[in-house]
Each structure stands twice: as C-alpha cells, then as structure tokens.
N, C-alpha and C. Protein backbone atom coordinates (compact mmCIF):
# COMPACT_ATOMS: atom_id res chain seq x y z
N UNK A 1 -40.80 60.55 -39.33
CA UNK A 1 -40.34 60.21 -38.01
C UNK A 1 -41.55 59.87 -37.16
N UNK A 2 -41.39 58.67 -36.38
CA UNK A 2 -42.08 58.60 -35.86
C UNK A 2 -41.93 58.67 -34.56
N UNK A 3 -43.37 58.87 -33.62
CA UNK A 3 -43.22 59.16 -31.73
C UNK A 3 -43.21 57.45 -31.04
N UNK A 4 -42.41 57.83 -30.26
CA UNK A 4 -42.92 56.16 -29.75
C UNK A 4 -43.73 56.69 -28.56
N UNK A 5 -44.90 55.99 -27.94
CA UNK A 5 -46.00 56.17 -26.97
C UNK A 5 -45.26 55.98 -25.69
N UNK A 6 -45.09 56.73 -25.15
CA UNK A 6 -44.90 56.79 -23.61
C UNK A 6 -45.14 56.23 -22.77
N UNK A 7 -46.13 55.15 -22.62
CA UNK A 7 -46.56 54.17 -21.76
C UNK A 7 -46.38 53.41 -22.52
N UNK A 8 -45.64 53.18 -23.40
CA UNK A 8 -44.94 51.73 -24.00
C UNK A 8 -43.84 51.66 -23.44
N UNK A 9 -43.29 50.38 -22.33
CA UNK A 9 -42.17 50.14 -22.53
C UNK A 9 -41.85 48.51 -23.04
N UNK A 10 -40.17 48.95 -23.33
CA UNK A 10 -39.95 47.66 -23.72
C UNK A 10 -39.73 46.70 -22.83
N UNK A 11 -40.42 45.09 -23.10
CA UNK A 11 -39.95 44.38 -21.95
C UNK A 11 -38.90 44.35 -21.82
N UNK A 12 -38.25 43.91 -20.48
CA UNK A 12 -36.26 43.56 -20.11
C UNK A 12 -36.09 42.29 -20.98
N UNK A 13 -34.71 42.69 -21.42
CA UNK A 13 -34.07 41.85 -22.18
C UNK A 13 -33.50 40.13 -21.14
N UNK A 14 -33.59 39.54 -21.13
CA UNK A 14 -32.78 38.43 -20.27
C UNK A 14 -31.96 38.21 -20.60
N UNK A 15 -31.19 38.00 -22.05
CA UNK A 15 -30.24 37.43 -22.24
C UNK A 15 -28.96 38.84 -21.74
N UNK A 16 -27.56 38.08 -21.82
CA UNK A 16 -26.41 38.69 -22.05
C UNK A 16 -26.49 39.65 -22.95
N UNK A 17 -25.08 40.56 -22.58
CA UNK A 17 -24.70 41.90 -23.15
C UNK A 17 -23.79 40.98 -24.41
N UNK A 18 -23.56 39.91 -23.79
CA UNK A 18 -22.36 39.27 -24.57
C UNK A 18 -23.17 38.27 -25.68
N UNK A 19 -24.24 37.84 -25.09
CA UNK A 19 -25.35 37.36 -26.21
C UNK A 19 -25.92 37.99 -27.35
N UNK A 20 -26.26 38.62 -26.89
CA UNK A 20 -26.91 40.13 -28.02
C UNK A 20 -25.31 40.66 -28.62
N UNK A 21 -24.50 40.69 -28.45
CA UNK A 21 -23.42 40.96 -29.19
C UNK A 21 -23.35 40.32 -30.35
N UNK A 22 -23.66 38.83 -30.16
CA UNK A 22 -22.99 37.91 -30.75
C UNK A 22 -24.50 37.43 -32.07
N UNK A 23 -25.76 38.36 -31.08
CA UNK A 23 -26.69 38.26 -32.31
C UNK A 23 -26.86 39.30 -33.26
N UNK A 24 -26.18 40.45 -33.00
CA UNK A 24 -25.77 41.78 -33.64
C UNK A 24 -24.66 41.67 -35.17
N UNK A 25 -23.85 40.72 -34.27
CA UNK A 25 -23.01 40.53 -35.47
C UNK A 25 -23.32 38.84 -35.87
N UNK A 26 -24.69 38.55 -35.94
CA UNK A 26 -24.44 37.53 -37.07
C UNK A 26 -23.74 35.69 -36.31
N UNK A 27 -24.00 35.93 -35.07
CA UNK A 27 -23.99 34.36 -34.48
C UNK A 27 -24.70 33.80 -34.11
N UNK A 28 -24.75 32.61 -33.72
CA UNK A 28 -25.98 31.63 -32.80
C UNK A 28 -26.01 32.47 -31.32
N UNK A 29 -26.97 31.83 -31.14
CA UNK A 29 -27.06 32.42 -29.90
C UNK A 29 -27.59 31.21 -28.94
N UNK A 30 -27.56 30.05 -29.58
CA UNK A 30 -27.71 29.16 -28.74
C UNK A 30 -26.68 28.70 -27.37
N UNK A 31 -27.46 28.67 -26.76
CA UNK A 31 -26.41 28.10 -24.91
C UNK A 31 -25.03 26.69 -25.91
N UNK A 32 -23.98 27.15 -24.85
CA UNK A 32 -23.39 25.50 -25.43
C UNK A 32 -23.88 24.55 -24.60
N UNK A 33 -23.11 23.70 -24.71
CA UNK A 33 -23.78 22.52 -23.99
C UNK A 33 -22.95 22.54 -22.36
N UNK A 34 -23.23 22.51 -21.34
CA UNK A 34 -22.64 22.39 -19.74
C UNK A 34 -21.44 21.16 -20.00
N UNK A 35 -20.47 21.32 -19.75
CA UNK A 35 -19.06 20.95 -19.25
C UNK A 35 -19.01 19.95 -17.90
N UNK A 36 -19.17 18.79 -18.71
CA UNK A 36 -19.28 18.07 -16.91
C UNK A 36 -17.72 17.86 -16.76
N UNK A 37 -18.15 18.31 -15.26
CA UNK A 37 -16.69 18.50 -14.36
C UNK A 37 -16.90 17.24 -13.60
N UNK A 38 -15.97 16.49 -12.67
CA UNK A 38 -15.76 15.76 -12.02
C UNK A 38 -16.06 16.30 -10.80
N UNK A 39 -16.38 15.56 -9.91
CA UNK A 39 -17.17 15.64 -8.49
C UNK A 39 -15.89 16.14 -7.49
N UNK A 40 -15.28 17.43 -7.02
CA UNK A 40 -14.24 17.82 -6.05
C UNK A 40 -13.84 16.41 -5.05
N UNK A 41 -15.31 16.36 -4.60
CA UNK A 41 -14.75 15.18 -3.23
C UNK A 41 -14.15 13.75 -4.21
N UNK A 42 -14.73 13.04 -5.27
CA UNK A 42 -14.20 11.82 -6.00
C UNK A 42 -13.02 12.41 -6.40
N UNK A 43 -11.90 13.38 -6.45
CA UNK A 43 -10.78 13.82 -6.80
C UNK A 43 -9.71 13.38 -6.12
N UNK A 44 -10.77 14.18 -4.60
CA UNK A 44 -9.84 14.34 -3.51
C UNK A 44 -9.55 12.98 -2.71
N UNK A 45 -10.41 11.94 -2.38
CA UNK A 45 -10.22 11.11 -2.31
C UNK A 45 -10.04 9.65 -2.99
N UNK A 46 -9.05 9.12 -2.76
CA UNK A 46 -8.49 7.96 -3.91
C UNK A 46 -9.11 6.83 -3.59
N UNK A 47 -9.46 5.62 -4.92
CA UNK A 47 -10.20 5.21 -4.03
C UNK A 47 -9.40 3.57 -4.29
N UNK A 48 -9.71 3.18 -3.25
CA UNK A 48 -8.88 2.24 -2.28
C UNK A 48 -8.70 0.90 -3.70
N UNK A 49 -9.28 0.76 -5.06
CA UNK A 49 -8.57 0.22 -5.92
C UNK A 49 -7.18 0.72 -6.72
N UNK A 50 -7.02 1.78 -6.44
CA UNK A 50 -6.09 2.75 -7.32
C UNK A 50 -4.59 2.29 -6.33
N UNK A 51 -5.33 2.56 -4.96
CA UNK A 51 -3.64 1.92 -4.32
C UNK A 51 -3.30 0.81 -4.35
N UNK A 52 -4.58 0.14 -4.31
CA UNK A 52 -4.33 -1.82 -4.13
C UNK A 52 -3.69 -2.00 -6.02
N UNK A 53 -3.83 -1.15 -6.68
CA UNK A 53 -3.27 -1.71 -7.92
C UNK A 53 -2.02 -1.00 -7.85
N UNK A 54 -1.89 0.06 -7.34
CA UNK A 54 -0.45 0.87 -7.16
C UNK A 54 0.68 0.00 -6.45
N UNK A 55 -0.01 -0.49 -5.19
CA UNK A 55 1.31 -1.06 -4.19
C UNK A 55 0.42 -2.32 -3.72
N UNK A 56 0.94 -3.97 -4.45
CA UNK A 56 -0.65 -4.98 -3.99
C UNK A 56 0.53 -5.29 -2.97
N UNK A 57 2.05 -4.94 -2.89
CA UNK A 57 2.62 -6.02 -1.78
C UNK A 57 3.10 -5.13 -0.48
N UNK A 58 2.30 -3.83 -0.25
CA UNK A 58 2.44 -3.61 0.58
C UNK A 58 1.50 -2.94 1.98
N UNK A 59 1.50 -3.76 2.59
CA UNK A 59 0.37 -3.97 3.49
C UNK A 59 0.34 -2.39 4.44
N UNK A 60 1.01 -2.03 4.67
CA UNK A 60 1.07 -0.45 5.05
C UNK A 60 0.24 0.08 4.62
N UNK A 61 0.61 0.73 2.86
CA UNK A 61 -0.47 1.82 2.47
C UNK A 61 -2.03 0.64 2.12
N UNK A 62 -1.85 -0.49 1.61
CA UNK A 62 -3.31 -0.82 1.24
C UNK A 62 -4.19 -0.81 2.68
N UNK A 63 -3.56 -0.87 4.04
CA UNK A 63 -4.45 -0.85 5.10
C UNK A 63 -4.88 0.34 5.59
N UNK A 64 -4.29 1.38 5.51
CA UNK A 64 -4.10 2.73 5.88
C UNK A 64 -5.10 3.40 4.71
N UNK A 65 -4.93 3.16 3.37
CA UNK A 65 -6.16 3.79 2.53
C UNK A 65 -7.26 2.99 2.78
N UNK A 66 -7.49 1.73 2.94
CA UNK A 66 -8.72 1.15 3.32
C UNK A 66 -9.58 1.76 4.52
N UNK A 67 -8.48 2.55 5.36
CA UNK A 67 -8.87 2.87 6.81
C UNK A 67 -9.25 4.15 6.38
N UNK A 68 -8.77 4.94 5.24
CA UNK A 68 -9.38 6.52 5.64
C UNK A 68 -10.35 6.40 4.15
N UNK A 69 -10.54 5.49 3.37
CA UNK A 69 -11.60 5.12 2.31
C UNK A 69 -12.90 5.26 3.12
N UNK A 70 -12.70 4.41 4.81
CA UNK A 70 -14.02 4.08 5.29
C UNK A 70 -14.53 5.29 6.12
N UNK A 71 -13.78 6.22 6.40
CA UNK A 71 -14.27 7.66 6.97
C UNK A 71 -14.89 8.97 5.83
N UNK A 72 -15.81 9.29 5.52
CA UNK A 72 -15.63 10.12 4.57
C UNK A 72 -15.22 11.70 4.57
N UNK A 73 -14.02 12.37 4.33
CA UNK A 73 -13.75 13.30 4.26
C UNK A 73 -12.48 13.23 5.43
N UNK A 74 -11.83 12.16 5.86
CA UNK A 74 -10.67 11.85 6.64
C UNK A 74 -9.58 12.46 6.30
N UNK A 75 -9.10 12.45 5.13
CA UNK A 75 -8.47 13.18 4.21
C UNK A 75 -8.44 14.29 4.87
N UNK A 76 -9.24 15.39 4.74
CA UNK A 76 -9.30 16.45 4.67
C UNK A 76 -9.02 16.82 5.96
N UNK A 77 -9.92 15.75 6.59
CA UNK A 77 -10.10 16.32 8.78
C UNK A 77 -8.26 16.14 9.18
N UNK A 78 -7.68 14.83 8.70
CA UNK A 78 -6.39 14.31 9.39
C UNK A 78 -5.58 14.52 8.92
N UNK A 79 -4.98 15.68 7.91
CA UNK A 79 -4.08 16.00 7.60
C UNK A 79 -2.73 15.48 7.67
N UNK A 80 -2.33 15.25 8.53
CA UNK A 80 -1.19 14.60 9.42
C UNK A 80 -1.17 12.97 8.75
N UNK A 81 -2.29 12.47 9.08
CA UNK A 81 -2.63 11.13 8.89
C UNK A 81 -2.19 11.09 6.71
N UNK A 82 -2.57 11.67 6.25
CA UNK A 82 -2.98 11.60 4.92
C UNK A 82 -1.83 12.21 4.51
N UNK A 83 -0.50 12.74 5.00
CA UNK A 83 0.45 13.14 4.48
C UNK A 83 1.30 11.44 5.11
N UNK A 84 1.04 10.61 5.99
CA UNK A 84 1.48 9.55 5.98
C UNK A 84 1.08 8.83 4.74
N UNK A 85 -0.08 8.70 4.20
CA UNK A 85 -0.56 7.84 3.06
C UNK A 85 0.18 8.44 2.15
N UNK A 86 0.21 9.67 1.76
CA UNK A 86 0.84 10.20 0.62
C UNK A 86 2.43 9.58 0.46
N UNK A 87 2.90 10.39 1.53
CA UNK A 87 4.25 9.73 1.91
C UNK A 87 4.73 8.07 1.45
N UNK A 88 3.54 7.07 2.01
CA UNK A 88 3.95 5.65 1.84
C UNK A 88 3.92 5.46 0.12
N UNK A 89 2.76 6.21 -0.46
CA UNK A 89 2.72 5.93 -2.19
C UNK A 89 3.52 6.76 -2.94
N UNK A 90 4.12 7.84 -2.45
CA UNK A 90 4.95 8.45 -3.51
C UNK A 90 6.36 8.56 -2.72
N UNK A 91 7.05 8.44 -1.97
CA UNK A 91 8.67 8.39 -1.26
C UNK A 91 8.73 6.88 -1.01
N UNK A 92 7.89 6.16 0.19
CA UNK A 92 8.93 5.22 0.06
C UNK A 92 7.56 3.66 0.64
N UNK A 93 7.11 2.65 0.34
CA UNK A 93 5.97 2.09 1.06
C UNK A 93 6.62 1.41 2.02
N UNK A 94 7.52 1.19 2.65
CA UNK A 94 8.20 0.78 3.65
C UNK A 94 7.84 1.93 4.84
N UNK A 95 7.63 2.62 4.60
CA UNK A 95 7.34 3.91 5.91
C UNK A 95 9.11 4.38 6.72
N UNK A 96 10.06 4.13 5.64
CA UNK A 96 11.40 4.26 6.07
C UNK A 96 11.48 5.87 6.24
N UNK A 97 10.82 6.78 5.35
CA UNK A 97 10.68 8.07 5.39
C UNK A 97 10.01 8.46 6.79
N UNK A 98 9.38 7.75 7.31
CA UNK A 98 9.50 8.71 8.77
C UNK A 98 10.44 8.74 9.66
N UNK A 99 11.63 8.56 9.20
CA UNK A 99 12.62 8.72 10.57
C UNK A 99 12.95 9.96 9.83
N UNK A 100 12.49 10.91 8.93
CA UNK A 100 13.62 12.05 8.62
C UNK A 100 12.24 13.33 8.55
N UNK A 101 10.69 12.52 9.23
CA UNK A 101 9.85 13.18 9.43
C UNK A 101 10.11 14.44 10.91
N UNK A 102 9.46 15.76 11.33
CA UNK A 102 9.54 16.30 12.34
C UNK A 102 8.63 15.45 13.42
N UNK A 103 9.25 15.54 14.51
CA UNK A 103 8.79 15.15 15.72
C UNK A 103 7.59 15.42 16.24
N UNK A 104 6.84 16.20 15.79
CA UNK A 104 5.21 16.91 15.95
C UNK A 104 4.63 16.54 15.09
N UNK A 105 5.25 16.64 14.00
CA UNK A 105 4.13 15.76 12.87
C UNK A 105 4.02 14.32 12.98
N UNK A 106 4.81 13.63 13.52
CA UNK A 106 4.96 12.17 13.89
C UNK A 106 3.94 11.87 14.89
N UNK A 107 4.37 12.68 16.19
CA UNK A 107 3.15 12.31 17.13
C UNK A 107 1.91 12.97 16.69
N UNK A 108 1.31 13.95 16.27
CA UNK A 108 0.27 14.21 15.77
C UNK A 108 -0.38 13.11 14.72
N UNK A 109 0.15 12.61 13.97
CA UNK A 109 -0.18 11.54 12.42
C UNK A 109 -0.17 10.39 14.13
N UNK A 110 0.21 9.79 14.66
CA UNK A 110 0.19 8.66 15.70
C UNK A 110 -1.02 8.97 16.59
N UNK A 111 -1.02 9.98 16.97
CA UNK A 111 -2.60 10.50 17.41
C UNK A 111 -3.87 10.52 16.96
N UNK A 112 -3.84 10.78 15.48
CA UNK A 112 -4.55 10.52 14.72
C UNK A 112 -4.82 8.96 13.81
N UNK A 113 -4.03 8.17 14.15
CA UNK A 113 -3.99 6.83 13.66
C UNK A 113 -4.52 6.08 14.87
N UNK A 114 -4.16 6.55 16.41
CA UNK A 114 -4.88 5.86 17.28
C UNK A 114 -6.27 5.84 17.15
N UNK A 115 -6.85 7.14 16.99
CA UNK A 115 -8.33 7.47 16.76
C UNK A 115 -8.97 6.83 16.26
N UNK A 116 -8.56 6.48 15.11
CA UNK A 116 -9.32 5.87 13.94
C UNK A 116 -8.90 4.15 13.85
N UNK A 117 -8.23 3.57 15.00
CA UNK A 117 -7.80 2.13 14.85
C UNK A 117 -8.80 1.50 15.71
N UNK A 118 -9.42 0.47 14.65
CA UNK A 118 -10.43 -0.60 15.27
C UNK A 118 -9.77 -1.32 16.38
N UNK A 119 -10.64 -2.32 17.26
CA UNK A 119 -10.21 -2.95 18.56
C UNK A 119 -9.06 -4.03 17.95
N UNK A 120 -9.42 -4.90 16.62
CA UNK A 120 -8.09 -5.52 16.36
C UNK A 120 -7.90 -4.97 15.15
N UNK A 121 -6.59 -3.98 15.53
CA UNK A 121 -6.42 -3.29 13.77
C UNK A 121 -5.78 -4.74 12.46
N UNK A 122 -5.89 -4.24 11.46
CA UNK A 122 -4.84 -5.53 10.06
C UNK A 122 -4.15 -5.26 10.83
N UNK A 123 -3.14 -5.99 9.97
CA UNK A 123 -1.15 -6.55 10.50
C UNK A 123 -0.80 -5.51 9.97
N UNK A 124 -1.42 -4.18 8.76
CA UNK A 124 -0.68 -3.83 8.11
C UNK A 124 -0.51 -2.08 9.03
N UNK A 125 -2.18 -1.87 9.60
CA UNK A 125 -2.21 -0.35 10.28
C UNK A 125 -1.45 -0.74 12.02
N UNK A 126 -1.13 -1.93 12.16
CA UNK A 126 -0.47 -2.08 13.47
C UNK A 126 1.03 -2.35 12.77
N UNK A 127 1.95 -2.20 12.02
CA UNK A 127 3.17 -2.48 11.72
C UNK A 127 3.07 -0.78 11.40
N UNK A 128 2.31 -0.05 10.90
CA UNK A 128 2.36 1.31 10.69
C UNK A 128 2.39 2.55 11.94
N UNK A 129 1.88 1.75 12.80
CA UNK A 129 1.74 2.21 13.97
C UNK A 129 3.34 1.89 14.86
N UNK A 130 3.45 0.67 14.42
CA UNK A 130 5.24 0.43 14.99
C UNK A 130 5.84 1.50 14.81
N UNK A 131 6.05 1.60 13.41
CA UNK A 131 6.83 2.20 12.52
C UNK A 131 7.12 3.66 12.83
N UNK A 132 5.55 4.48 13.31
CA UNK A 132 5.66 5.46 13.45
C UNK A 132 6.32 5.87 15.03
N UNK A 133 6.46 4.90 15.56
CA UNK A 133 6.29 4.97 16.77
C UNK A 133 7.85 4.86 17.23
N UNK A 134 8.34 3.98 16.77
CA UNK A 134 10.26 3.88 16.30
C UNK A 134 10.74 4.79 15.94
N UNK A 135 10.34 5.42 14.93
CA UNK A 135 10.50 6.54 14.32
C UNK A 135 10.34 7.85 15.61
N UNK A 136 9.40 8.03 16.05
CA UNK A 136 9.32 9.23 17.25
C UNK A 136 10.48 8.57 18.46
N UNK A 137 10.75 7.42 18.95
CA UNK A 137 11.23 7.01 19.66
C UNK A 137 12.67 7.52 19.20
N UNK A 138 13.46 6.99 17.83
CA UNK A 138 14.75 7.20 17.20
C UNK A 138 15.13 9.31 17.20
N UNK A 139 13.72 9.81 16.95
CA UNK A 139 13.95 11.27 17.14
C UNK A 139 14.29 11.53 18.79
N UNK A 140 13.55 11.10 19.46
CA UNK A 140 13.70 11.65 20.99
C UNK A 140 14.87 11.34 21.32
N UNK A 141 15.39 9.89 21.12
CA UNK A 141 17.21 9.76 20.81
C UNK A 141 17.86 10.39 20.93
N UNK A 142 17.74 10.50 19.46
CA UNK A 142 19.00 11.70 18.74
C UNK A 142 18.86 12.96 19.90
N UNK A 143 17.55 13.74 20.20
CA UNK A 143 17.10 14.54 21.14
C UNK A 143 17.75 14.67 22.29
N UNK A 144 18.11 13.43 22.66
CA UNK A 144 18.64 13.58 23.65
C UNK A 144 20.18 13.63 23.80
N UNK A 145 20.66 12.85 22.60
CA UNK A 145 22.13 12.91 22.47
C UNK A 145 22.80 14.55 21.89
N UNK A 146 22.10 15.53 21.77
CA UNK A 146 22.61 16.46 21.02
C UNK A 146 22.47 17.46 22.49
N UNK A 147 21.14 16.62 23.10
CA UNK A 147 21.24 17.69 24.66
C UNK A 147 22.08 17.37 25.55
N UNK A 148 22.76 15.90 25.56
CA UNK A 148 24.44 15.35 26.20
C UNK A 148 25.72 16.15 25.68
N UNK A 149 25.89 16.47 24.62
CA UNK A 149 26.84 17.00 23.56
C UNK A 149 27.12 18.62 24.19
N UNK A 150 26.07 19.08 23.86
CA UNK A 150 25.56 20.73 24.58
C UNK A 150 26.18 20.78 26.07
N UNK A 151 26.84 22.03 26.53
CA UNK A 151 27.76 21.99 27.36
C UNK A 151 26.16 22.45 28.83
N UNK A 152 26.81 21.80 29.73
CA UNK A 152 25.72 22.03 30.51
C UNK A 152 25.94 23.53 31.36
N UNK A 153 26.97 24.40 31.66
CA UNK A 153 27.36 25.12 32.49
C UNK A 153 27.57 26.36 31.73
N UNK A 154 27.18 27.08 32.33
CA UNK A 154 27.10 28.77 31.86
C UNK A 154 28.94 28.85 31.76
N UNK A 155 29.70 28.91 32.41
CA UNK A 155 30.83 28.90 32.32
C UNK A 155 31.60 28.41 31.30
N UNK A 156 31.28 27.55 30.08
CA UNK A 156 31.74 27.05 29.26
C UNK A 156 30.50 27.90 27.91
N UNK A 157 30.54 29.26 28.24
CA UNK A 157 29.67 30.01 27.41
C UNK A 157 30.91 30.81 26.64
N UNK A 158 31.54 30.99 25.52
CA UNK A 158 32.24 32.11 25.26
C UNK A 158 32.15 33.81 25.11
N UNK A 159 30.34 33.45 25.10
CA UNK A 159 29.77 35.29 25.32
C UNK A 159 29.18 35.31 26.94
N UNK A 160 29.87 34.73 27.24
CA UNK A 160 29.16 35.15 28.72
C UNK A 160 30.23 36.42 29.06
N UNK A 161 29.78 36.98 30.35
CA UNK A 161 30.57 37.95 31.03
C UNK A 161 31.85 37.34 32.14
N UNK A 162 32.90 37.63 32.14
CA UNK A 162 34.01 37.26 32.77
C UNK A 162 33.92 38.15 33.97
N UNK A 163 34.28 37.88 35.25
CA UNK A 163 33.95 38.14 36.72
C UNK A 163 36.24 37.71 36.62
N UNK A 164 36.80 39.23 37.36
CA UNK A 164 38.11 39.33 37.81
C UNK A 164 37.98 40.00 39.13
N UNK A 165 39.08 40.04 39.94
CA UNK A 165 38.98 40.66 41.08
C UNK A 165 39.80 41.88 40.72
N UNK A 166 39.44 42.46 41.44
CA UNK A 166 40.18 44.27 41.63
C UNK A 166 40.41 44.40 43.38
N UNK A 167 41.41 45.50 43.11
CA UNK A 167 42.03 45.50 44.54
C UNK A 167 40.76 46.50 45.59
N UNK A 168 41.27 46.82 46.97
CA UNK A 168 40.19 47.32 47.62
C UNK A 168 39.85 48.89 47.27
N UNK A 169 40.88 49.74 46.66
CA UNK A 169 40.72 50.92 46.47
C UNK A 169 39.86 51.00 45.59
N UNK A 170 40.10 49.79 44.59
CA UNK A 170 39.27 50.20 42.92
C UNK A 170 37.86 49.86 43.47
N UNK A 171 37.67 48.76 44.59
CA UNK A 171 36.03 48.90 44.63
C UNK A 171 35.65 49.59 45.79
N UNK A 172 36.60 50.44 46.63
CA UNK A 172 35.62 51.83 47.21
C UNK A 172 35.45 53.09 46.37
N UNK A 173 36.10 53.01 45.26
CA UNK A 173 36.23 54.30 44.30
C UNK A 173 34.49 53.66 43.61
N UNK A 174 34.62 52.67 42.64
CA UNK A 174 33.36 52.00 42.12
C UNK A 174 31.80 52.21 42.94
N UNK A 175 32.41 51.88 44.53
CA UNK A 175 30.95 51.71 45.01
C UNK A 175 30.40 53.14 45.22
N UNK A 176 31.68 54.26 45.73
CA UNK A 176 31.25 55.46 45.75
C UNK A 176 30.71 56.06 44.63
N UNK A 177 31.10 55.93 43.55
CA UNK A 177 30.65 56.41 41.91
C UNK A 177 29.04 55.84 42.21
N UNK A 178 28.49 54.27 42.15
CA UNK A 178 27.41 53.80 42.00
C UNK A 178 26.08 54.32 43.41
N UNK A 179 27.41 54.85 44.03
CA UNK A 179 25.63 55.29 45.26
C UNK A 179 25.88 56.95 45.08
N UNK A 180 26.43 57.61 44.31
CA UNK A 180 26.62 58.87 44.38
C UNK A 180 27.37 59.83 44.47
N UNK A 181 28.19 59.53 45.80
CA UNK A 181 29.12 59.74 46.00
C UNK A 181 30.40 60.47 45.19
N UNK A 182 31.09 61.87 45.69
CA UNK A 182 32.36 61.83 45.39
C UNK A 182 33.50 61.16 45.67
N UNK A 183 34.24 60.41 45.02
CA UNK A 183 34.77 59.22 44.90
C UNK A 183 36.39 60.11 45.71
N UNK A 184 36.57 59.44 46.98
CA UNK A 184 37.93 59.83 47.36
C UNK A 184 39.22 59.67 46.93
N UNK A 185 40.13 60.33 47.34
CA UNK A 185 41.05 60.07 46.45
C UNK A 185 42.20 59.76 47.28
C-alpha cells in the first residue's frame, strides 16, 4: 500500500460528470459537432419574397409586408398591425375579415398603420387603410343600432322597483316606525 504525499493535489478535472462517465465505460469522449439553429429574428420575420410568391395578386398583403419588411422588429413592436398581415395571408387577402374584427383592435392596427405610412402610401397600404377604416365605421353602426333597440327608460326595466300608493294611515303608521316612534293606533 501505498501513501499518497499530502501536498500533492490533483489538478481539477474540466470535463463533465457525464463525460468521464462515458470514458469509464468505454466511449469517445469527443465534443459532437454544434447544431446550427436558425437565427430567432430570420424566423420571426417573413421575408417579403415568401408573400409576393404566396399572394402576387394581392396588393394588400404584398404592400403591408413590404411596409413592416422595411422596419426591423415591427412585427414584434405592432402587434395589432402584424395580426392584420397574418390575418390577410391565412383567412382572407381581401381584408373582408375585418368587419368580424373587435373594435379596439381595429382602431389600434389603424393607429399603427398611420404611423408607419409614407407621405404617398402604394394603392395597396391606402385601400388597407380604407378597408380598415369601413370596417371600424360598419362596427360603430351596428353600435349604434343595438343602443336604438335598448329601451331608453328605467321604467321599461322588469327588475326595477314598482312605486304604488297607500292610503294616509298606512304612511303615518310607516313614517312613525322609520323616525322611531310608537306607531298610533
């Protein structure tokens, strides 16, 4: 048996627990090779050939991805805006799906399309801008026809409280009960 010297230590190991496992029992221990992944942002944003080959005859989405192609990370900032693009390439490229859009998301996505519209926008981000804009107009409509419909007068409430008259005894007996009073008889 032998002593091991006391001011010997062993250097630290660098590799893995899971490395040295795998040289224990008889494997390589060589690294594999790195996994190239695709770039998050080239994912997230499409790029403006993918729609022009998706939809070439419709001037809506090819102007609208050209417009948030040229911002980088628009996508992400305009939410609102980019659920319109989505919307035009997968439901409908006519932009007919925003009349059954909510009324906040409409003007918000129109708020955000003003922002970003050059001094003379294409034919295609100014017919999108119609569109959206008909669309909020056709909601405030309806908005208003359902607030015509709706009865305007508390009186045409069926849980409201009903108001009858009572004779004079029943409301000096009542008022005496409510201020204290022993109620005469």
């Amino acid at each position: 048996m032998t002593r091991r010297d006391p001011s010997h230590t062993p250097p630290p190991e660098t590799t893995s627990l899971w490395r040295r496992c795998r040289q224990a029992l008889g494997g390589t221990s060589s690294p594999k090779p790195a996994i190239e992944r695709p770039n998050a942002k080239a994912q997230a944003e499409p790029r403006p050939a993918q729609a022009t080959a998706e939809a070439p005859d419709h001037p809506l989405l090819t102007d609208l991805t050209t417009l948030l192609d040229t911002v980088p990370g628009s996508r992400k900032l305009l939410r609102h805006l980019a659920g319109v693009e989505h919307g035009l390439r997968k439901k409908d490229p006519t932009g007919m799906f925003l009349f059954r859009v909510d009324a906040g998301v409409l003007r918000t996505s129109l708020r955000q399309l003003d922002g970003l519209l050059p001094l003379s926008p294409p034919r295609g981000l100014s017919a999108l801008r119609a569109r959206i804009a008909s669309a909020l107009a056709a909601h405030d409509k309806r908005e208003k026809e359902r607030e015509m419909l709706a009865p305007r007068s508390d009186l045409m409430q069926a849980h409201k409280l009903e108001v009858a008259e009572v004779s004079a005894s029943d409301f000096d007996r009542l008022s005496a009960q409510f201020q204290g009073r022993p109620a005469s008889s």
